[in-house]
PDB file of N, CA and C in Angstrom:
ATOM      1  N   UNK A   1     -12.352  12.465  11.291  1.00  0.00           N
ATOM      2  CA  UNK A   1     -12.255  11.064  10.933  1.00  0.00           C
ATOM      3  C   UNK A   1     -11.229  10.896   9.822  1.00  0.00           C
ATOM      4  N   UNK A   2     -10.596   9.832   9.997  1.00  0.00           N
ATOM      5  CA  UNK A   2      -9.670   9.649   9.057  1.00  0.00           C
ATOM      6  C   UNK A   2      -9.864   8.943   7.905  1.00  0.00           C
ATOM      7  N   UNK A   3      -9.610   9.357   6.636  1.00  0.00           N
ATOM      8  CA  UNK A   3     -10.212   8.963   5.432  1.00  0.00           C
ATOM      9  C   UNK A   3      -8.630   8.718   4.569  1.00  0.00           C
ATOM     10  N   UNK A   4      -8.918   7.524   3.648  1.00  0.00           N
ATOM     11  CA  UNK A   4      -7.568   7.127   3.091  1.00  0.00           C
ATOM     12  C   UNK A   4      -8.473   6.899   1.349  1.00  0.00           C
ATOM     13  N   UNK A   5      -7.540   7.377   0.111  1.00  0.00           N
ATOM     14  CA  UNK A   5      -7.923   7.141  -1.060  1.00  0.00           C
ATOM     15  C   UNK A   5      -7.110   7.043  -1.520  1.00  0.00           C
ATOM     16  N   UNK A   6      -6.953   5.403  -2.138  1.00  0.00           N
ATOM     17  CA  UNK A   6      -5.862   4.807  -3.136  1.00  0.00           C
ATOM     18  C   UNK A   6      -6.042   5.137  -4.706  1.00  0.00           C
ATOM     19  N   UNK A   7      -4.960   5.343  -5.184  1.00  0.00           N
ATOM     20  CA  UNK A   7      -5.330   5.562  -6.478  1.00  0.00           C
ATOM     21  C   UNK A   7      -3.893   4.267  -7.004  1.00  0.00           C
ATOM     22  N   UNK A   8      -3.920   4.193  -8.531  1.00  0.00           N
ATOM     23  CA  UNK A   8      -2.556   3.857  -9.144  1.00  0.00           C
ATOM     24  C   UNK A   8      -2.739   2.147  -9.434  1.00  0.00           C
ATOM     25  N   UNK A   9      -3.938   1.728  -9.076  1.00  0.00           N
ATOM     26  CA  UNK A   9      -3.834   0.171  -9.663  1.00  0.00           C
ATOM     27  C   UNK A   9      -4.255   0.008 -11.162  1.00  0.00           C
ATOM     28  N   UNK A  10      -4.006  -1.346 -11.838  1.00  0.00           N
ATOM     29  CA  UNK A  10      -4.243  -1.905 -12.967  1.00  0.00           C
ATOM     30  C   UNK A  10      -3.799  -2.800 -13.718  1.00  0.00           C
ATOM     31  N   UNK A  11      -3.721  -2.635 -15.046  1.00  0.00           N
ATOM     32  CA  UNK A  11      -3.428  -3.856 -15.491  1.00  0.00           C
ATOM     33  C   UNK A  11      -1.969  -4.322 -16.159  1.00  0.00           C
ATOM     34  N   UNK A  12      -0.858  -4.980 -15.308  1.00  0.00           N
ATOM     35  CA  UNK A  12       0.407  -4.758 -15.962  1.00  0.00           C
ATOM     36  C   UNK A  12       1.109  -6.262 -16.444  1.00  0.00           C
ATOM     37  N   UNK A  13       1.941  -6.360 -17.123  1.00  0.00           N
ATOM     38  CA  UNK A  13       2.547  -7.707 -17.805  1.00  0.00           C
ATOM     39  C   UNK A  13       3.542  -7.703 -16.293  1.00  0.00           C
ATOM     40  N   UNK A  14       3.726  -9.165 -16.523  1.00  0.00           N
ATOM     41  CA  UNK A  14       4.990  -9.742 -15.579  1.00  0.00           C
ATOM     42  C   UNK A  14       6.250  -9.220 -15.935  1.00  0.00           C
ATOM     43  N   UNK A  15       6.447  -8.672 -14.839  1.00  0.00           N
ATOM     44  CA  UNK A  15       7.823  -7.862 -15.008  1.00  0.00           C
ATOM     45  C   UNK A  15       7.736  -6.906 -14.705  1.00  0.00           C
ATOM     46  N   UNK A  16       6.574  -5.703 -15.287  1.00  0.00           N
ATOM     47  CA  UNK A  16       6.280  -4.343 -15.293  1.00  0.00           C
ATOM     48  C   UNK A  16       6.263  -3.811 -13.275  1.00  0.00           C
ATOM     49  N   UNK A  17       5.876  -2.611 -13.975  1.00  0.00           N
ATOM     50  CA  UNK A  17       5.834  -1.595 -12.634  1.00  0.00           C
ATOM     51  C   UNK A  17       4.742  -0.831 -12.789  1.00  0.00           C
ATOM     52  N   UNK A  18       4.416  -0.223 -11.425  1.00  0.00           N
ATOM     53  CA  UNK A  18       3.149   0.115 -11.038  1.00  0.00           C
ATOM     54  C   UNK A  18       3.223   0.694  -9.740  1.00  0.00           C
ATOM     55  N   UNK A  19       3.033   2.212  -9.908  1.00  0.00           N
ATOM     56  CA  UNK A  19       3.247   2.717  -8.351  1.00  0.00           C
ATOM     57  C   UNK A  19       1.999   3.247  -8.162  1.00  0.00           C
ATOM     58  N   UNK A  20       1.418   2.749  -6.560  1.00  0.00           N
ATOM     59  CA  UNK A  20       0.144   2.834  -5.735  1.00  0.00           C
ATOM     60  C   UNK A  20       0.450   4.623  -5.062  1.00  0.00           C
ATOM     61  N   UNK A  21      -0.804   5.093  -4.914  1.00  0.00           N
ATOM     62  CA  UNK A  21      -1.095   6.179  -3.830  1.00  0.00           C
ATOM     63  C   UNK A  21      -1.795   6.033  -3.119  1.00  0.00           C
ATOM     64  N   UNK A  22      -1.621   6.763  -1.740  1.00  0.00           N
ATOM     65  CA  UNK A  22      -2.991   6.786  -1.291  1.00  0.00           C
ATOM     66  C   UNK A  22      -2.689   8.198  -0.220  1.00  0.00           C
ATOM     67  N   UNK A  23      -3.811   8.794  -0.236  1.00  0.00           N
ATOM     68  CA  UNK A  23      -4.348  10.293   0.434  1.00  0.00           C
ATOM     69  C   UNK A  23      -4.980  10.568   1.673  1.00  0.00           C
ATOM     70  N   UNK A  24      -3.958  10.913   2.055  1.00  0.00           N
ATOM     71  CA  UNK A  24      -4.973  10.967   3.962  1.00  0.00           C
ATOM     72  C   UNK A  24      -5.269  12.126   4.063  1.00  0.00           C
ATOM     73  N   UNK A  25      -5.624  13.175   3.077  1.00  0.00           N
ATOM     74  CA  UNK A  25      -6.156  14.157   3.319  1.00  0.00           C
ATOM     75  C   UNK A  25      -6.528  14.979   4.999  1.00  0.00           C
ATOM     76  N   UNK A  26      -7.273  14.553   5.493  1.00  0.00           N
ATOM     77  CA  UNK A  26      -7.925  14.546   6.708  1.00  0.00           C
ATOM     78  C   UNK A  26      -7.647  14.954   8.040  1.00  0.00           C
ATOM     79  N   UNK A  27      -6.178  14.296   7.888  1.00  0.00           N
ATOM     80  CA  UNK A  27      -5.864  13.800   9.027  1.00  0.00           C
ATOM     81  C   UNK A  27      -4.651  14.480   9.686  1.00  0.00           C
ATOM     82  N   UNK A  28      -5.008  15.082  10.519  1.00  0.00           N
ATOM     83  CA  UNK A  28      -4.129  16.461  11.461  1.00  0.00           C
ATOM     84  C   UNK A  28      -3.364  15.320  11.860  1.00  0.00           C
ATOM     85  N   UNK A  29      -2.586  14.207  12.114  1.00  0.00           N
ATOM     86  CA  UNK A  29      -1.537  13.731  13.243  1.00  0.00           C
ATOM     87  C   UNK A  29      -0.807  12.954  11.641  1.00  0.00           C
ATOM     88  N   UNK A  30      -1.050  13.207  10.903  1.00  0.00           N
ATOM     89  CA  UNK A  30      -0.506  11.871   9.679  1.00  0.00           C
ATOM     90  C   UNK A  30       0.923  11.398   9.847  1.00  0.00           C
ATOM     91  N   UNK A  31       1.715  12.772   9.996  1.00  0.00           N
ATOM     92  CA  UNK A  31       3.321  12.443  10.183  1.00  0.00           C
ATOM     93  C   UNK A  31       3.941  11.476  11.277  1.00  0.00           C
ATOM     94  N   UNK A  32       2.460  11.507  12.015  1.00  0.00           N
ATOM     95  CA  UNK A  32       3.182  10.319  13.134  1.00  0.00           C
ATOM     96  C   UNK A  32       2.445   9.192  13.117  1.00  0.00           C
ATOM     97  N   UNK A  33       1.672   8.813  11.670  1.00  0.00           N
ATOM     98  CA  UNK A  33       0.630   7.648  11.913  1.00  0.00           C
ATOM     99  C   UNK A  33       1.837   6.463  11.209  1.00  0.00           C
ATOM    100  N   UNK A  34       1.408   5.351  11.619  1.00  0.00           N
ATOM    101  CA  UNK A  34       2.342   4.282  11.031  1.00  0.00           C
ATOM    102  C   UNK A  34       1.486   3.844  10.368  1.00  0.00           C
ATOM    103  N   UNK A  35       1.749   3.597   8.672  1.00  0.00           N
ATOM    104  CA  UNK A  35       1.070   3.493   7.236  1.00  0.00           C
ATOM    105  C   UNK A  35       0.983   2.177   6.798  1.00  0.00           C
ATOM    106  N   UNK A  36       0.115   1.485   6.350  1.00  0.00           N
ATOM    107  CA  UNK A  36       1.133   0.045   5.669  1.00  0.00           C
ATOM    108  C   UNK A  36      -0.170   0.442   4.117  1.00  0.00           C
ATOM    109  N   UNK A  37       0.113  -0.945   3.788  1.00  0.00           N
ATOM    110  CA  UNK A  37      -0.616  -1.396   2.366  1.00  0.00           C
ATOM    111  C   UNK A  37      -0.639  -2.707   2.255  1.00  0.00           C
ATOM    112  N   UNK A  38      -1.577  -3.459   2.620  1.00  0.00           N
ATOM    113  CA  UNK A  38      -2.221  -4.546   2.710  1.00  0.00           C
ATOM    114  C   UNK A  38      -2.878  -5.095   1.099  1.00  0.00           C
ATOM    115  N   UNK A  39      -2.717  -6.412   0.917  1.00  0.00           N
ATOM    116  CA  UNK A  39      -3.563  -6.803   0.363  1.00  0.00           C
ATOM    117  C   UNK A  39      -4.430  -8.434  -0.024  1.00  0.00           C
ATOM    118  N   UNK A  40      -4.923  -8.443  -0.932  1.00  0.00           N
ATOM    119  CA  UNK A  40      -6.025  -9.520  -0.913  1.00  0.00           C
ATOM    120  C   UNK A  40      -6.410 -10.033  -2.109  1.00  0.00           C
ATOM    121  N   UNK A  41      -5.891 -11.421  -1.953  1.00  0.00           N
ATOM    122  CA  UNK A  41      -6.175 -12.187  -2.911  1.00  0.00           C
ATOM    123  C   UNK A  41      -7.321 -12.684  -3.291  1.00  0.00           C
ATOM    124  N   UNK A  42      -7.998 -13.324  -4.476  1.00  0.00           N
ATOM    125  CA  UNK A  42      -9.317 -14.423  -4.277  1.00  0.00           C
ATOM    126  C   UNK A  42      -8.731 -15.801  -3.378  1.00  0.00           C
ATOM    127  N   UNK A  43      -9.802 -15.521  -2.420  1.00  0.00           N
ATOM    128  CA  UNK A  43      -9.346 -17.376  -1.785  1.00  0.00           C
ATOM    129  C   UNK A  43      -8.180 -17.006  -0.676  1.00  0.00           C
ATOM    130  N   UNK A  44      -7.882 -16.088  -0.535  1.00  0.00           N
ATOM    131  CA  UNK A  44      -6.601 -15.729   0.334  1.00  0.00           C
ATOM    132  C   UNK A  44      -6.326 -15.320   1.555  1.00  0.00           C
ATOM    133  N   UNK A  45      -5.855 -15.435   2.794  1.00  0.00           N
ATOM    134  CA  UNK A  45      -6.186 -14.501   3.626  1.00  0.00           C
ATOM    135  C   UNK A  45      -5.189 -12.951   3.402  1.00  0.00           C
ATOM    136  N   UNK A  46      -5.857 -11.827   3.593  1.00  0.00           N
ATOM    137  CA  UNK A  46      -5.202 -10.531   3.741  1.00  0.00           C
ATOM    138  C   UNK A  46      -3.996 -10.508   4.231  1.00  0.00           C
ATOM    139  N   UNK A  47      -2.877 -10.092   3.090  1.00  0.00           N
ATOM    140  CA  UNK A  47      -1.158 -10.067   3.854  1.00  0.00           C
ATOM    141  C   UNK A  47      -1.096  -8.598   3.916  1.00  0.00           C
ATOM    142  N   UNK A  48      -0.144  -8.379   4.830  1.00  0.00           N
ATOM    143  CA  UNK A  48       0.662  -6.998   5.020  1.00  0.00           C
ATOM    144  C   UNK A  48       1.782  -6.878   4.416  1.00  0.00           C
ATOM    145  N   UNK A  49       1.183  -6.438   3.249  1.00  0.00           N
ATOM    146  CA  UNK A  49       2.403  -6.190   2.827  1.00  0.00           C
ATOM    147  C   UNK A  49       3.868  -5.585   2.935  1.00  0.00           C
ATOM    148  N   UNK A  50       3.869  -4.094   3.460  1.00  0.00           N
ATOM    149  CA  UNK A  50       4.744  -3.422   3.988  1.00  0.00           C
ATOM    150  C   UNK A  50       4.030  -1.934   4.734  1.00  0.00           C
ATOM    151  N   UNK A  51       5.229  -1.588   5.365  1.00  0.00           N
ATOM    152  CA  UNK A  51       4.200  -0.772   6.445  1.00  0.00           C
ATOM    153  C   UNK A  51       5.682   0.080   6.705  1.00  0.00           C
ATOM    154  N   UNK A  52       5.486   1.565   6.991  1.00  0.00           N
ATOM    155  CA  UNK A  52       6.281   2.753   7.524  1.00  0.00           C
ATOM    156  C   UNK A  52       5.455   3.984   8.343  1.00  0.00           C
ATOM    157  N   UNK A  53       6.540   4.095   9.115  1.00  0.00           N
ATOM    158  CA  UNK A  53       6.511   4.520  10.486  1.00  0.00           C
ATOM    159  C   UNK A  53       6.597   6.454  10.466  1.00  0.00           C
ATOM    160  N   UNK A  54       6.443   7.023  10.983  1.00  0.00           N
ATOM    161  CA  UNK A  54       6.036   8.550  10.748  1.00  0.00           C
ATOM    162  C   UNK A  54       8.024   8.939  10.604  1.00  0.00           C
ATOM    163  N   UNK A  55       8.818   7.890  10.550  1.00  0.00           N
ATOM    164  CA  UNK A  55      10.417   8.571  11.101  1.00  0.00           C
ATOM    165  C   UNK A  55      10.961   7.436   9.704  1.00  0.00           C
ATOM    166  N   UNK A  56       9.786   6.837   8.907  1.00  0.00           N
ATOM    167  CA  UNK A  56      10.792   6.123   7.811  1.00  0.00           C
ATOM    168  C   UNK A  56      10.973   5.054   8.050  1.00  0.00           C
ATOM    169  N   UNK A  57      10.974   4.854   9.292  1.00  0.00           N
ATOM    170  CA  UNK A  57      11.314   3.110   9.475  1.00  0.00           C
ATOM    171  C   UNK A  57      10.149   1.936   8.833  1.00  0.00           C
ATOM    172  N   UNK A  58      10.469   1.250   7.804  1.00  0.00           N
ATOM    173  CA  UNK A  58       9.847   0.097   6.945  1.00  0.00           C
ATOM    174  C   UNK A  58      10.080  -1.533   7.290  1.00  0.00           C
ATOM    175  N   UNK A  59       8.927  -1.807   6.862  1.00  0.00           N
ATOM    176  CA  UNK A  59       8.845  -3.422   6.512  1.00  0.00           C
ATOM    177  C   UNK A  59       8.269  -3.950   5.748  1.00  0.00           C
ATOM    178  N   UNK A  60       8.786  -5.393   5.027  1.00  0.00           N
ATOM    179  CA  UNK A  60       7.810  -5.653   4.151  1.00  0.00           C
ATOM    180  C   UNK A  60       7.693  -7.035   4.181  1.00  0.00           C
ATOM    181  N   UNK A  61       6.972  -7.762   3.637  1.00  0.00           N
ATOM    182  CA  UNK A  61       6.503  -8.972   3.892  1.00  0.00           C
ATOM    183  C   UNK A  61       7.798  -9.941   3.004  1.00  0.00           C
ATOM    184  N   UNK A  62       8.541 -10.693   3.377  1.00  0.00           N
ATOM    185  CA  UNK A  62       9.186 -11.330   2.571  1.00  0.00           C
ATOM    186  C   UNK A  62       9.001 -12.403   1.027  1.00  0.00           C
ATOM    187  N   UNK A  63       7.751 -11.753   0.550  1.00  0.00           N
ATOM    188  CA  UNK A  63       7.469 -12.377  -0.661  1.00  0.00           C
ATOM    189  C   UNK A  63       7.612 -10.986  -2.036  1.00  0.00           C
ATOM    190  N   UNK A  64       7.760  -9.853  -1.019  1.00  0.00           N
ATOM    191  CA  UNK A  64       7.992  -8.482  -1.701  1.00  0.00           C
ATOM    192  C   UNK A  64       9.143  -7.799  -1.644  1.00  0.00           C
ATOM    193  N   UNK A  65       9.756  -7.863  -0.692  1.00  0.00           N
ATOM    194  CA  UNK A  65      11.209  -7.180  -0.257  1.00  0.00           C
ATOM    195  C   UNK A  65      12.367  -7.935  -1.631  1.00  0.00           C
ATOM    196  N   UNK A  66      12.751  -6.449  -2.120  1.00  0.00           N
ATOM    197  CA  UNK A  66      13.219  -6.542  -2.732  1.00  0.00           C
ATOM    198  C   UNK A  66      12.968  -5.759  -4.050  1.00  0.00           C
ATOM    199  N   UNK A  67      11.656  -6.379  -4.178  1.00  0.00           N
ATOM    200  CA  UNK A  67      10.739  -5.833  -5.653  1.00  0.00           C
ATOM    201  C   UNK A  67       9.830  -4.456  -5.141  1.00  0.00           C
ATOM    202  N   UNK A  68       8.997  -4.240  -3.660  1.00  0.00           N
ATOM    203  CA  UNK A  68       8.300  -3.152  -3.401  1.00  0.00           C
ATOM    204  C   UNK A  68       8.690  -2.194  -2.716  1.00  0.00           C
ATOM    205  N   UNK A  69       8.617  -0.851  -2.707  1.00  0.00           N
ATOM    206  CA  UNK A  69       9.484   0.092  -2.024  1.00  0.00           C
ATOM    207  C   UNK A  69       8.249   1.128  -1.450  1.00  0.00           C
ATOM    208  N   UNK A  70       8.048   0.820  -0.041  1.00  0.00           N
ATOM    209  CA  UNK A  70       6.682   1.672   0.740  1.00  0.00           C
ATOM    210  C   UNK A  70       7.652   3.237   0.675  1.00  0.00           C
ATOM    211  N   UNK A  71       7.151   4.502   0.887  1.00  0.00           N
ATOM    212  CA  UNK A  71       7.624   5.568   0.539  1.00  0.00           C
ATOM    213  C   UNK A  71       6.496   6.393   1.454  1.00  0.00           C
ATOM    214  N   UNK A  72       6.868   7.797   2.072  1.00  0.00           N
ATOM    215  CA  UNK A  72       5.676   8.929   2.454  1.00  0.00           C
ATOM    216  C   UNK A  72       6.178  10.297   1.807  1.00  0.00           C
ATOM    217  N   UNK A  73       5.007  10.749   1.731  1.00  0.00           N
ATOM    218  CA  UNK A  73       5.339  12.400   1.935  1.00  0.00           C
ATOM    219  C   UNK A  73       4.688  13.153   2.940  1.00  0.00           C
ATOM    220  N   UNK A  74       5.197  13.383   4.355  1.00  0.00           N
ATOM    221  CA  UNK A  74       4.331  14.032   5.204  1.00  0.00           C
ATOM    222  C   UNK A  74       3.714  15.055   4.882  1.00  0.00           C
ATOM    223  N   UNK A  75       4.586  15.841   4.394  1.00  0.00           N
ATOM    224  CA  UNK A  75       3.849  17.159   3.437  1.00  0.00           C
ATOM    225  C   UNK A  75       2.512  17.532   2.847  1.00  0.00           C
ATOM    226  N   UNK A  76       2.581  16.433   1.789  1.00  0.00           N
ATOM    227  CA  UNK A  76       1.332  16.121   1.131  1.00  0.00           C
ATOM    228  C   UNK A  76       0.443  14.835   1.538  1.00  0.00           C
ATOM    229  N   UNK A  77       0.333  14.558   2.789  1.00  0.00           N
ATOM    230  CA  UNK A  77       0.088  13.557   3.535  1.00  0.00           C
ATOM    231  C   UNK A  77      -0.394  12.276   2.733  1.00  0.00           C
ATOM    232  N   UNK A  78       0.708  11.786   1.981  1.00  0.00           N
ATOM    233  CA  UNK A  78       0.606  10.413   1.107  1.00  0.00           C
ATOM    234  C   UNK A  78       1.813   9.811   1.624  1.00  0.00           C
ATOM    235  N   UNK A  79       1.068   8.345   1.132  1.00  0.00           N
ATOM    236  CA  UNK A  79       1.947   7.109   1.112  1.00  0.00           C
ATOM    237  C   UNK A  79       1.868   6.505  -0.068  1.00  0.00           C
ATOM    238  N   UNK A  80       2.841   5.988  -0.693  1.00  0.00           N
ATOM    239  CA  UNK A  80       2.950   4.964  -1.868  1.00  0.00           C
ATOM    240  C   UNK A  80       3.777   4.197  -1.656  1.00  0.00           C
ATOM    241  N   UNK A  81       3.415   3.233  -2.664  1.00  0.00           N
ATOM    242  CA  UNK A  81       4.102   1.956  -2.511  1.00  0.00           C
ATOM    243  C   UNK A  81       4.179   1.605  -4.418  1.00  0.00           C
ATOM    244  N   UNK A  82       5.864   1.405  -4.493  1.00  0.00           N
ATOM    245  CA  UNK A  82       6.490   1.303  -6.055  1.00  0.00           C
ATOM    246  C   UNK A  82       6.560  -0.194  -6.062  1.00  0.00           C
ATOM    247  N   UNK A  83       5.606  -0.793  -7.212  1.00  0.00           N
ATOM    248  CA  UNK A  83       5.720  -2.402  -7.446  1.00  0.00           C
ATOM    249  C   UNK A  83       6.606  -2.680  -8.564  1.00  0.00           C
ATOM    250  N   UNK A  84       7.791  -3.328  -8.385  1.00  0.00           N
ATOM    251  CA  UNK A  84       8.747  -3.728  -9.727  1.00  0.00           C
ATOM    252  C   UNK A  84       8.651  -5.011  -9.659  1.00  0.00           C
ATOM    253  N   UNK A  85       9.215  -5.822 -11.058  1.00  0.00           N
ATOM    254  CA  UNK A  85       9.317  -7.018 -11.078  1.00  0.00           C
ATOM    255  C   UNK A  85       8.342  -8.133 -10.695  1.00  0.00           C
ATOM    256  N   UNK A  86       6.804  -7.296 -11.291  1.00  0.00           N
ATOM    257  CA  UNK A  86       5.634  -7.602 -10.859  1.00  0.00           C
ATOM    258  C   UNK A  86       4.995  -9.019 -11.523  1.00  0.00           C
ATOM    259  N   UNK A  87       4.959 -10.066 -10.538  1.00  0.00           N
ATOM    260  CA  UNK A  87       4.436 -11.188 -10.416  1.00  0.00           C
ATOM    261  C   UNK A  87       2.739 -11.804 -10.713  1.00  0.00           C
ATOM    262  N   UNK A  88       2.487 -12.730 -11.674  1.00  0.00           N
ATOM    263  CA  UNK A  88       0.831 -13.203 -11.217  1.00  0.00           C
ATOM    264  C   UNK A  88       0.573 -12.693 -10.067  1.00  0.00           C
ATOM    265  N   UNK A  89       1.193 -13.887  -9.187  1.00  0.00           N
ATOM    266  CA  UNK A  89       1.243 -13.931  -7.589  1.00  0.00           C
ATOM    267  C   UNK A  89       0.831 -12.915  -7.105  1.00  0.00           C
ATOM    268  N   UNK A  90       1.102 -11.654  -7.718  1.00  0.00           N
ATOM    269  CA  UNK A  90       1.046 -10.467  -7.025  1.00  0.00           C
ATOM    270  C   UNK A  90      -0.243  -9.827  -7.226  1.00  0.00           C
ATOM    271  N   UNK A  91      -1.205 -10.405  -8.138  1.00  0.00           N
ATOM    272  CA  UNK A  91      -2.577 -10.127  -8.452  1.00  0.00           C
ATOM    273  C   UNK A  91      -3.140 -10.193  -7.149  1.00  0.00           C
ATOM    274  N   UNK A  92      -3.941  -8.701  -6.927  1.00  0.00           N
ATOM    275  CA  UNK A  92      -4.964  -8.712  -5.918  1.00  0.00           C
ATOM    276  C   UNK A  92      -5.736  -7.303  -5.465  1.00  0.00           C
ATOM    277  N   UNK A  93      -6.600  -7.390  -4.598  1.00  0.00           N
ATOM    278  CA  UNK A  93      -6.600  -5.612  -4.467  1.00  0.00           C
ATOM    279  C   UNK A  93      -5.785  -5.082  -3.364  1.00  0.00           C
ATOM    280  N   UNK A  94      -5.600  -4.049  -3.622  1.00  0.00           N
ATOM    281  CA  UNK A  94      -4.620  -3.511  -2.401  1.00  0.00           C
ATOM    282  C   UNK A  94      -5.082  -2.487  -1.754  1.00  0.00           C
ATOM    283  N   UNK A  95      -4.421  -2.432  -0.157  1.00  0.00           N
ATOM    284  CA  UNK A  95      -5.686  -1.545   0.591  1.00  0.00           C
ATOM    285  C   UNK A  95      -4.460  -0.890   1.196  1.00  0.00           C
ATOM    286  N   UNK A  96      -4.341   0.473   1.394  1.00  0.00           N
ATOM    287  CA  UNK A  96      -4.249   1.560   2.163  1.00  0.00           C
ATOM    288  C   UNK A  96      -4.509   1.668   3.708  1.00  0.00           C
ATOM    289  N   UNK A  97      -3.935   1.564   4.593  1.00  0.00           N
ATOM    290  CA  UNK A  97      -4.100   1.149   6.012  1.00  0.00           C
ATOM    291  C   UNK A  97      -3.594   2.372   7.150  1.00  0.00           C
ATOM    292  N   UNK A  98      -4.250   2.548   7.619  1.00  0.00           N
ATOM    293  CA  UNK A  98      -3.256   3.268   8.849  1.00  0.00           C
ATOM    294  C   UNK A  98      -3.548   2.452  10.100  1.00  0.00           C
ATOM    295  N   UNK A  99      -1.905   2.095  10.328  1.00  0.00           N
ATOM    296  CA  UNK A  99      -1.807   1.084  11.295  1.00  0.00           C
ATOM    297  C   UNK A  99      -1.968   1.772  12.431  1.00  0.00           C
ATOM    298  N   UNK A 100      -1.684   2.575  12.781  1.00  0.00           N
ATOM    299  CA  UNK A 100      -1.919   2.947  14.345  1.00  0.00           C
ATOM    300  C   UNK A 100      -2.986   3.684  14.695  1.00  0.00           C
ATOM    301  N   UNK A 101      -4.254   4.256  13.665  1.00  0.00           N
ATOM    302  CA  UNK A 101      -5.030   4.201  14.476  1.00  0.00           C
ATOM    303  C   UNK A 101      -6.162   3.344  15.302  1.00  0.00           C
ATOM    304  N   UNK A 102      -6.886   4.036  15.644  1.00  0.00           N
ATOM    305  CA  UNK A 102      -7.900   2.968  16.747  1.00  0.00           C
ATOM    306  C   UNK A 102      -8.908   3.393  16.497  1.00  0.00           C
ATOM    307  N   UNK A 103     -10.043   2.381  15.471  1.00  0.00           N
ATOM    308  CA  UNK A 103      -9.230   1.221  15.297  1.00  0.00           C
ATOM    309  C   UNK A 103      -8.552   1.574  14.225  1.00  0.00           C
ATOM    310  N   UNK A 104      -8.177   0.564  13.811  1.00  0.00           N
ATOM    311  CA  UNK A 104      -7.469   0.921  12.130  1.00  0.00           C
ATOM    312  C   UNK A 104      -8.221   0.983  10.985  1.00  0.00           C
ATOM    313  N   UNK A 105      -7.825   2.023   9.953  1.00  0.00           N
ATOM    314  CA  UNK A 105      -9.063   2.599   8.930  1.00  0.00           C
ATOM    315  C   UNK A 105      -8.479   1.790   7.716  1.00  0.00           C
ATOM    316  N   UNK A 106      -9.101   1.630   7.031  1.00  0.00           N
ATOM    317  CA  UNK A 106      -8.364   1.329   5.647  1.00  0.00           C
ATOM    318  C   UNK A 106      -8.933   2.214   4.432  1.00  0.00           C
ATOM    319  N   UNK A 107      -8.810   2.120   3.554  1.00  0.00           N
ATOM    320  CA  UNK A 107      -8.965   2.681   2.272  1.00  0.00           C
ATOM    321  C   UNK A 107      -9.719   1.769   1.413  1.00  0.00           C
ATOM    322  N   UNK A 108     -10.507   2.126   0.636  1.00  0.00           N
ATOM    323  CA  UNK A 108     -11.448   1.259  -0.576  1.00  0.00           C
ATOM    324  C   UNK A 108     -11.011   0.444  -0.849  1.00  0.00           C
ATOM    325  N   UNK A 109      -9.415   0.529  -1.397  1.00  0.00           N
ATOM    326  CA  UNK A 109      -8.743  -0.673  -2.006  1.00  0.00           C
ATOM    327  C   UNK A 109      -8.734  -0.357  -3.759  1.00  0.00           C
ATOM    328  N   UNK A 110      -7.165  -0.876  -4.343  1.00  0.00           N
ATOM    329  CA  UNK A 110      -7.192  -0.852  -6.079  1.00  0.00           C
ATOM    330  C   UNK A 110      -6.651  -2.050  -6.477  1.00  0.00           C
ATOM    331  N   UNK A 111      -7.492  -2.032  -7.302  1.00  0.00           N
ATOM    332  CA  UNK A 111      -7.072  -3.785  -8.203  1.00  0.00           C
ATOM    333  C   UNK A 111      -5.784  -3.380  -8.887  1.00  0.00           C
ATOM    334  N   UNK A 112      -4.868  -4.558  -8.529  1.00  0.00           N
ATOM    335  CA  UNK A 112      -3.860  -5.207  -9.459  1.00  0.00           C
ATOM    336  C   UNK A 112      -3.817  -5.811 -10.169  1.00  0.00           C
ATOM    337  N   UNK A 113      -3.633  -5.965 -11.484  1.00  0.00           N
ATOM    338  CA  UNK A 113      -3.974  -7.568 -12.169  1.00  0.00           C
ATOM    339  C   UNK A 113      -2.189  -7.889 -13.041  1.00  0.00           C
ATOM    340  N   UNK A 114      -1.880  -8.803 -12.656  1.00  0.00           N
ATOM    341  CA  UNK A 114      -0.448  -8.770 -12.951  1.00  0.00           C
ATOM    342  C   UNK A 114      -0.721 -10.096 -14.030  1.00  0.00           C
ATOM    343  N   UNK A 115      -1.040 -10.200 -15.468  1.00  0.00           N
ATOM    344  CA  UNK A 115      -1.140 -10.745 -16.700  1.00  0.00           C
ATOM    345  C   UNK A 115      -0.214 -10.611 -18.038  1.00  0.00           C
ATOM    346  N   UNK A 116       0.167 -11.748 -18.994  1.00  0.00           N
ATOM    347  CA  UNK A 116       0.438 -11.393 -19.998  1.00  0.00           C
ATOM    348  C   UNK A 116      -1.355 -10.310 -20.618  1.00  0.00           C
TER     349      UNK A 116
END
């Protein structure tokens, strides 16, 4: 079974940076799973944020592109995601996803809180 653990959220001023992990330990096929990092506001529905493919290929939601950079290491079977130029807006928890499996698993999730 596939198991995902985010680490790397908290509490940063507008502007700052903040890079997410998360650990698929588990999971014999990882290099070919397609990854994202989702997240969730109060009151919000769940965006996708950005998402990469076992060959690198990325996307990201156009309220982030620009400022977030999704990243893997097949190796050490992680994904992160580098937050710059970090927004209120951008307050929420963020979840760890593997998009292609069936169904799709997510991860606990780590709070962001983007505050003076």
């Amino acid at each position: 079974q596939v198991r995902l653990v985010e680490s790397g959220g908290g509490l940063v001023q507008p502007g700052g940076s903040l890079r997410l992990s998360c650990a698929v330990p588990t999971d014999r096929f990882f290099s070919i799973r397609r990854m994202g990092w989702h997240r969730q506001a109060p009151g919000k529905q769940r965006e996708l944020v950005a998402s990469i493919t076992g060959v690198q290929a990325t996307t990201y939601a156009d309220s982030v592109k620009g400022r977030f950079t999704i990243s893997r290491d097949n190796s050490k079977k992680m994904v992160f995601l580098e937050m710059s130029s970090l927004k209120p807006e951008d307050t929420a928890i963020y979840y760890c996803a593997c998009l292609s499996c069936d169904p799709d698993v997510w991860g606990q999730g780590t709070q962001v809180t983007v505050h003076l």
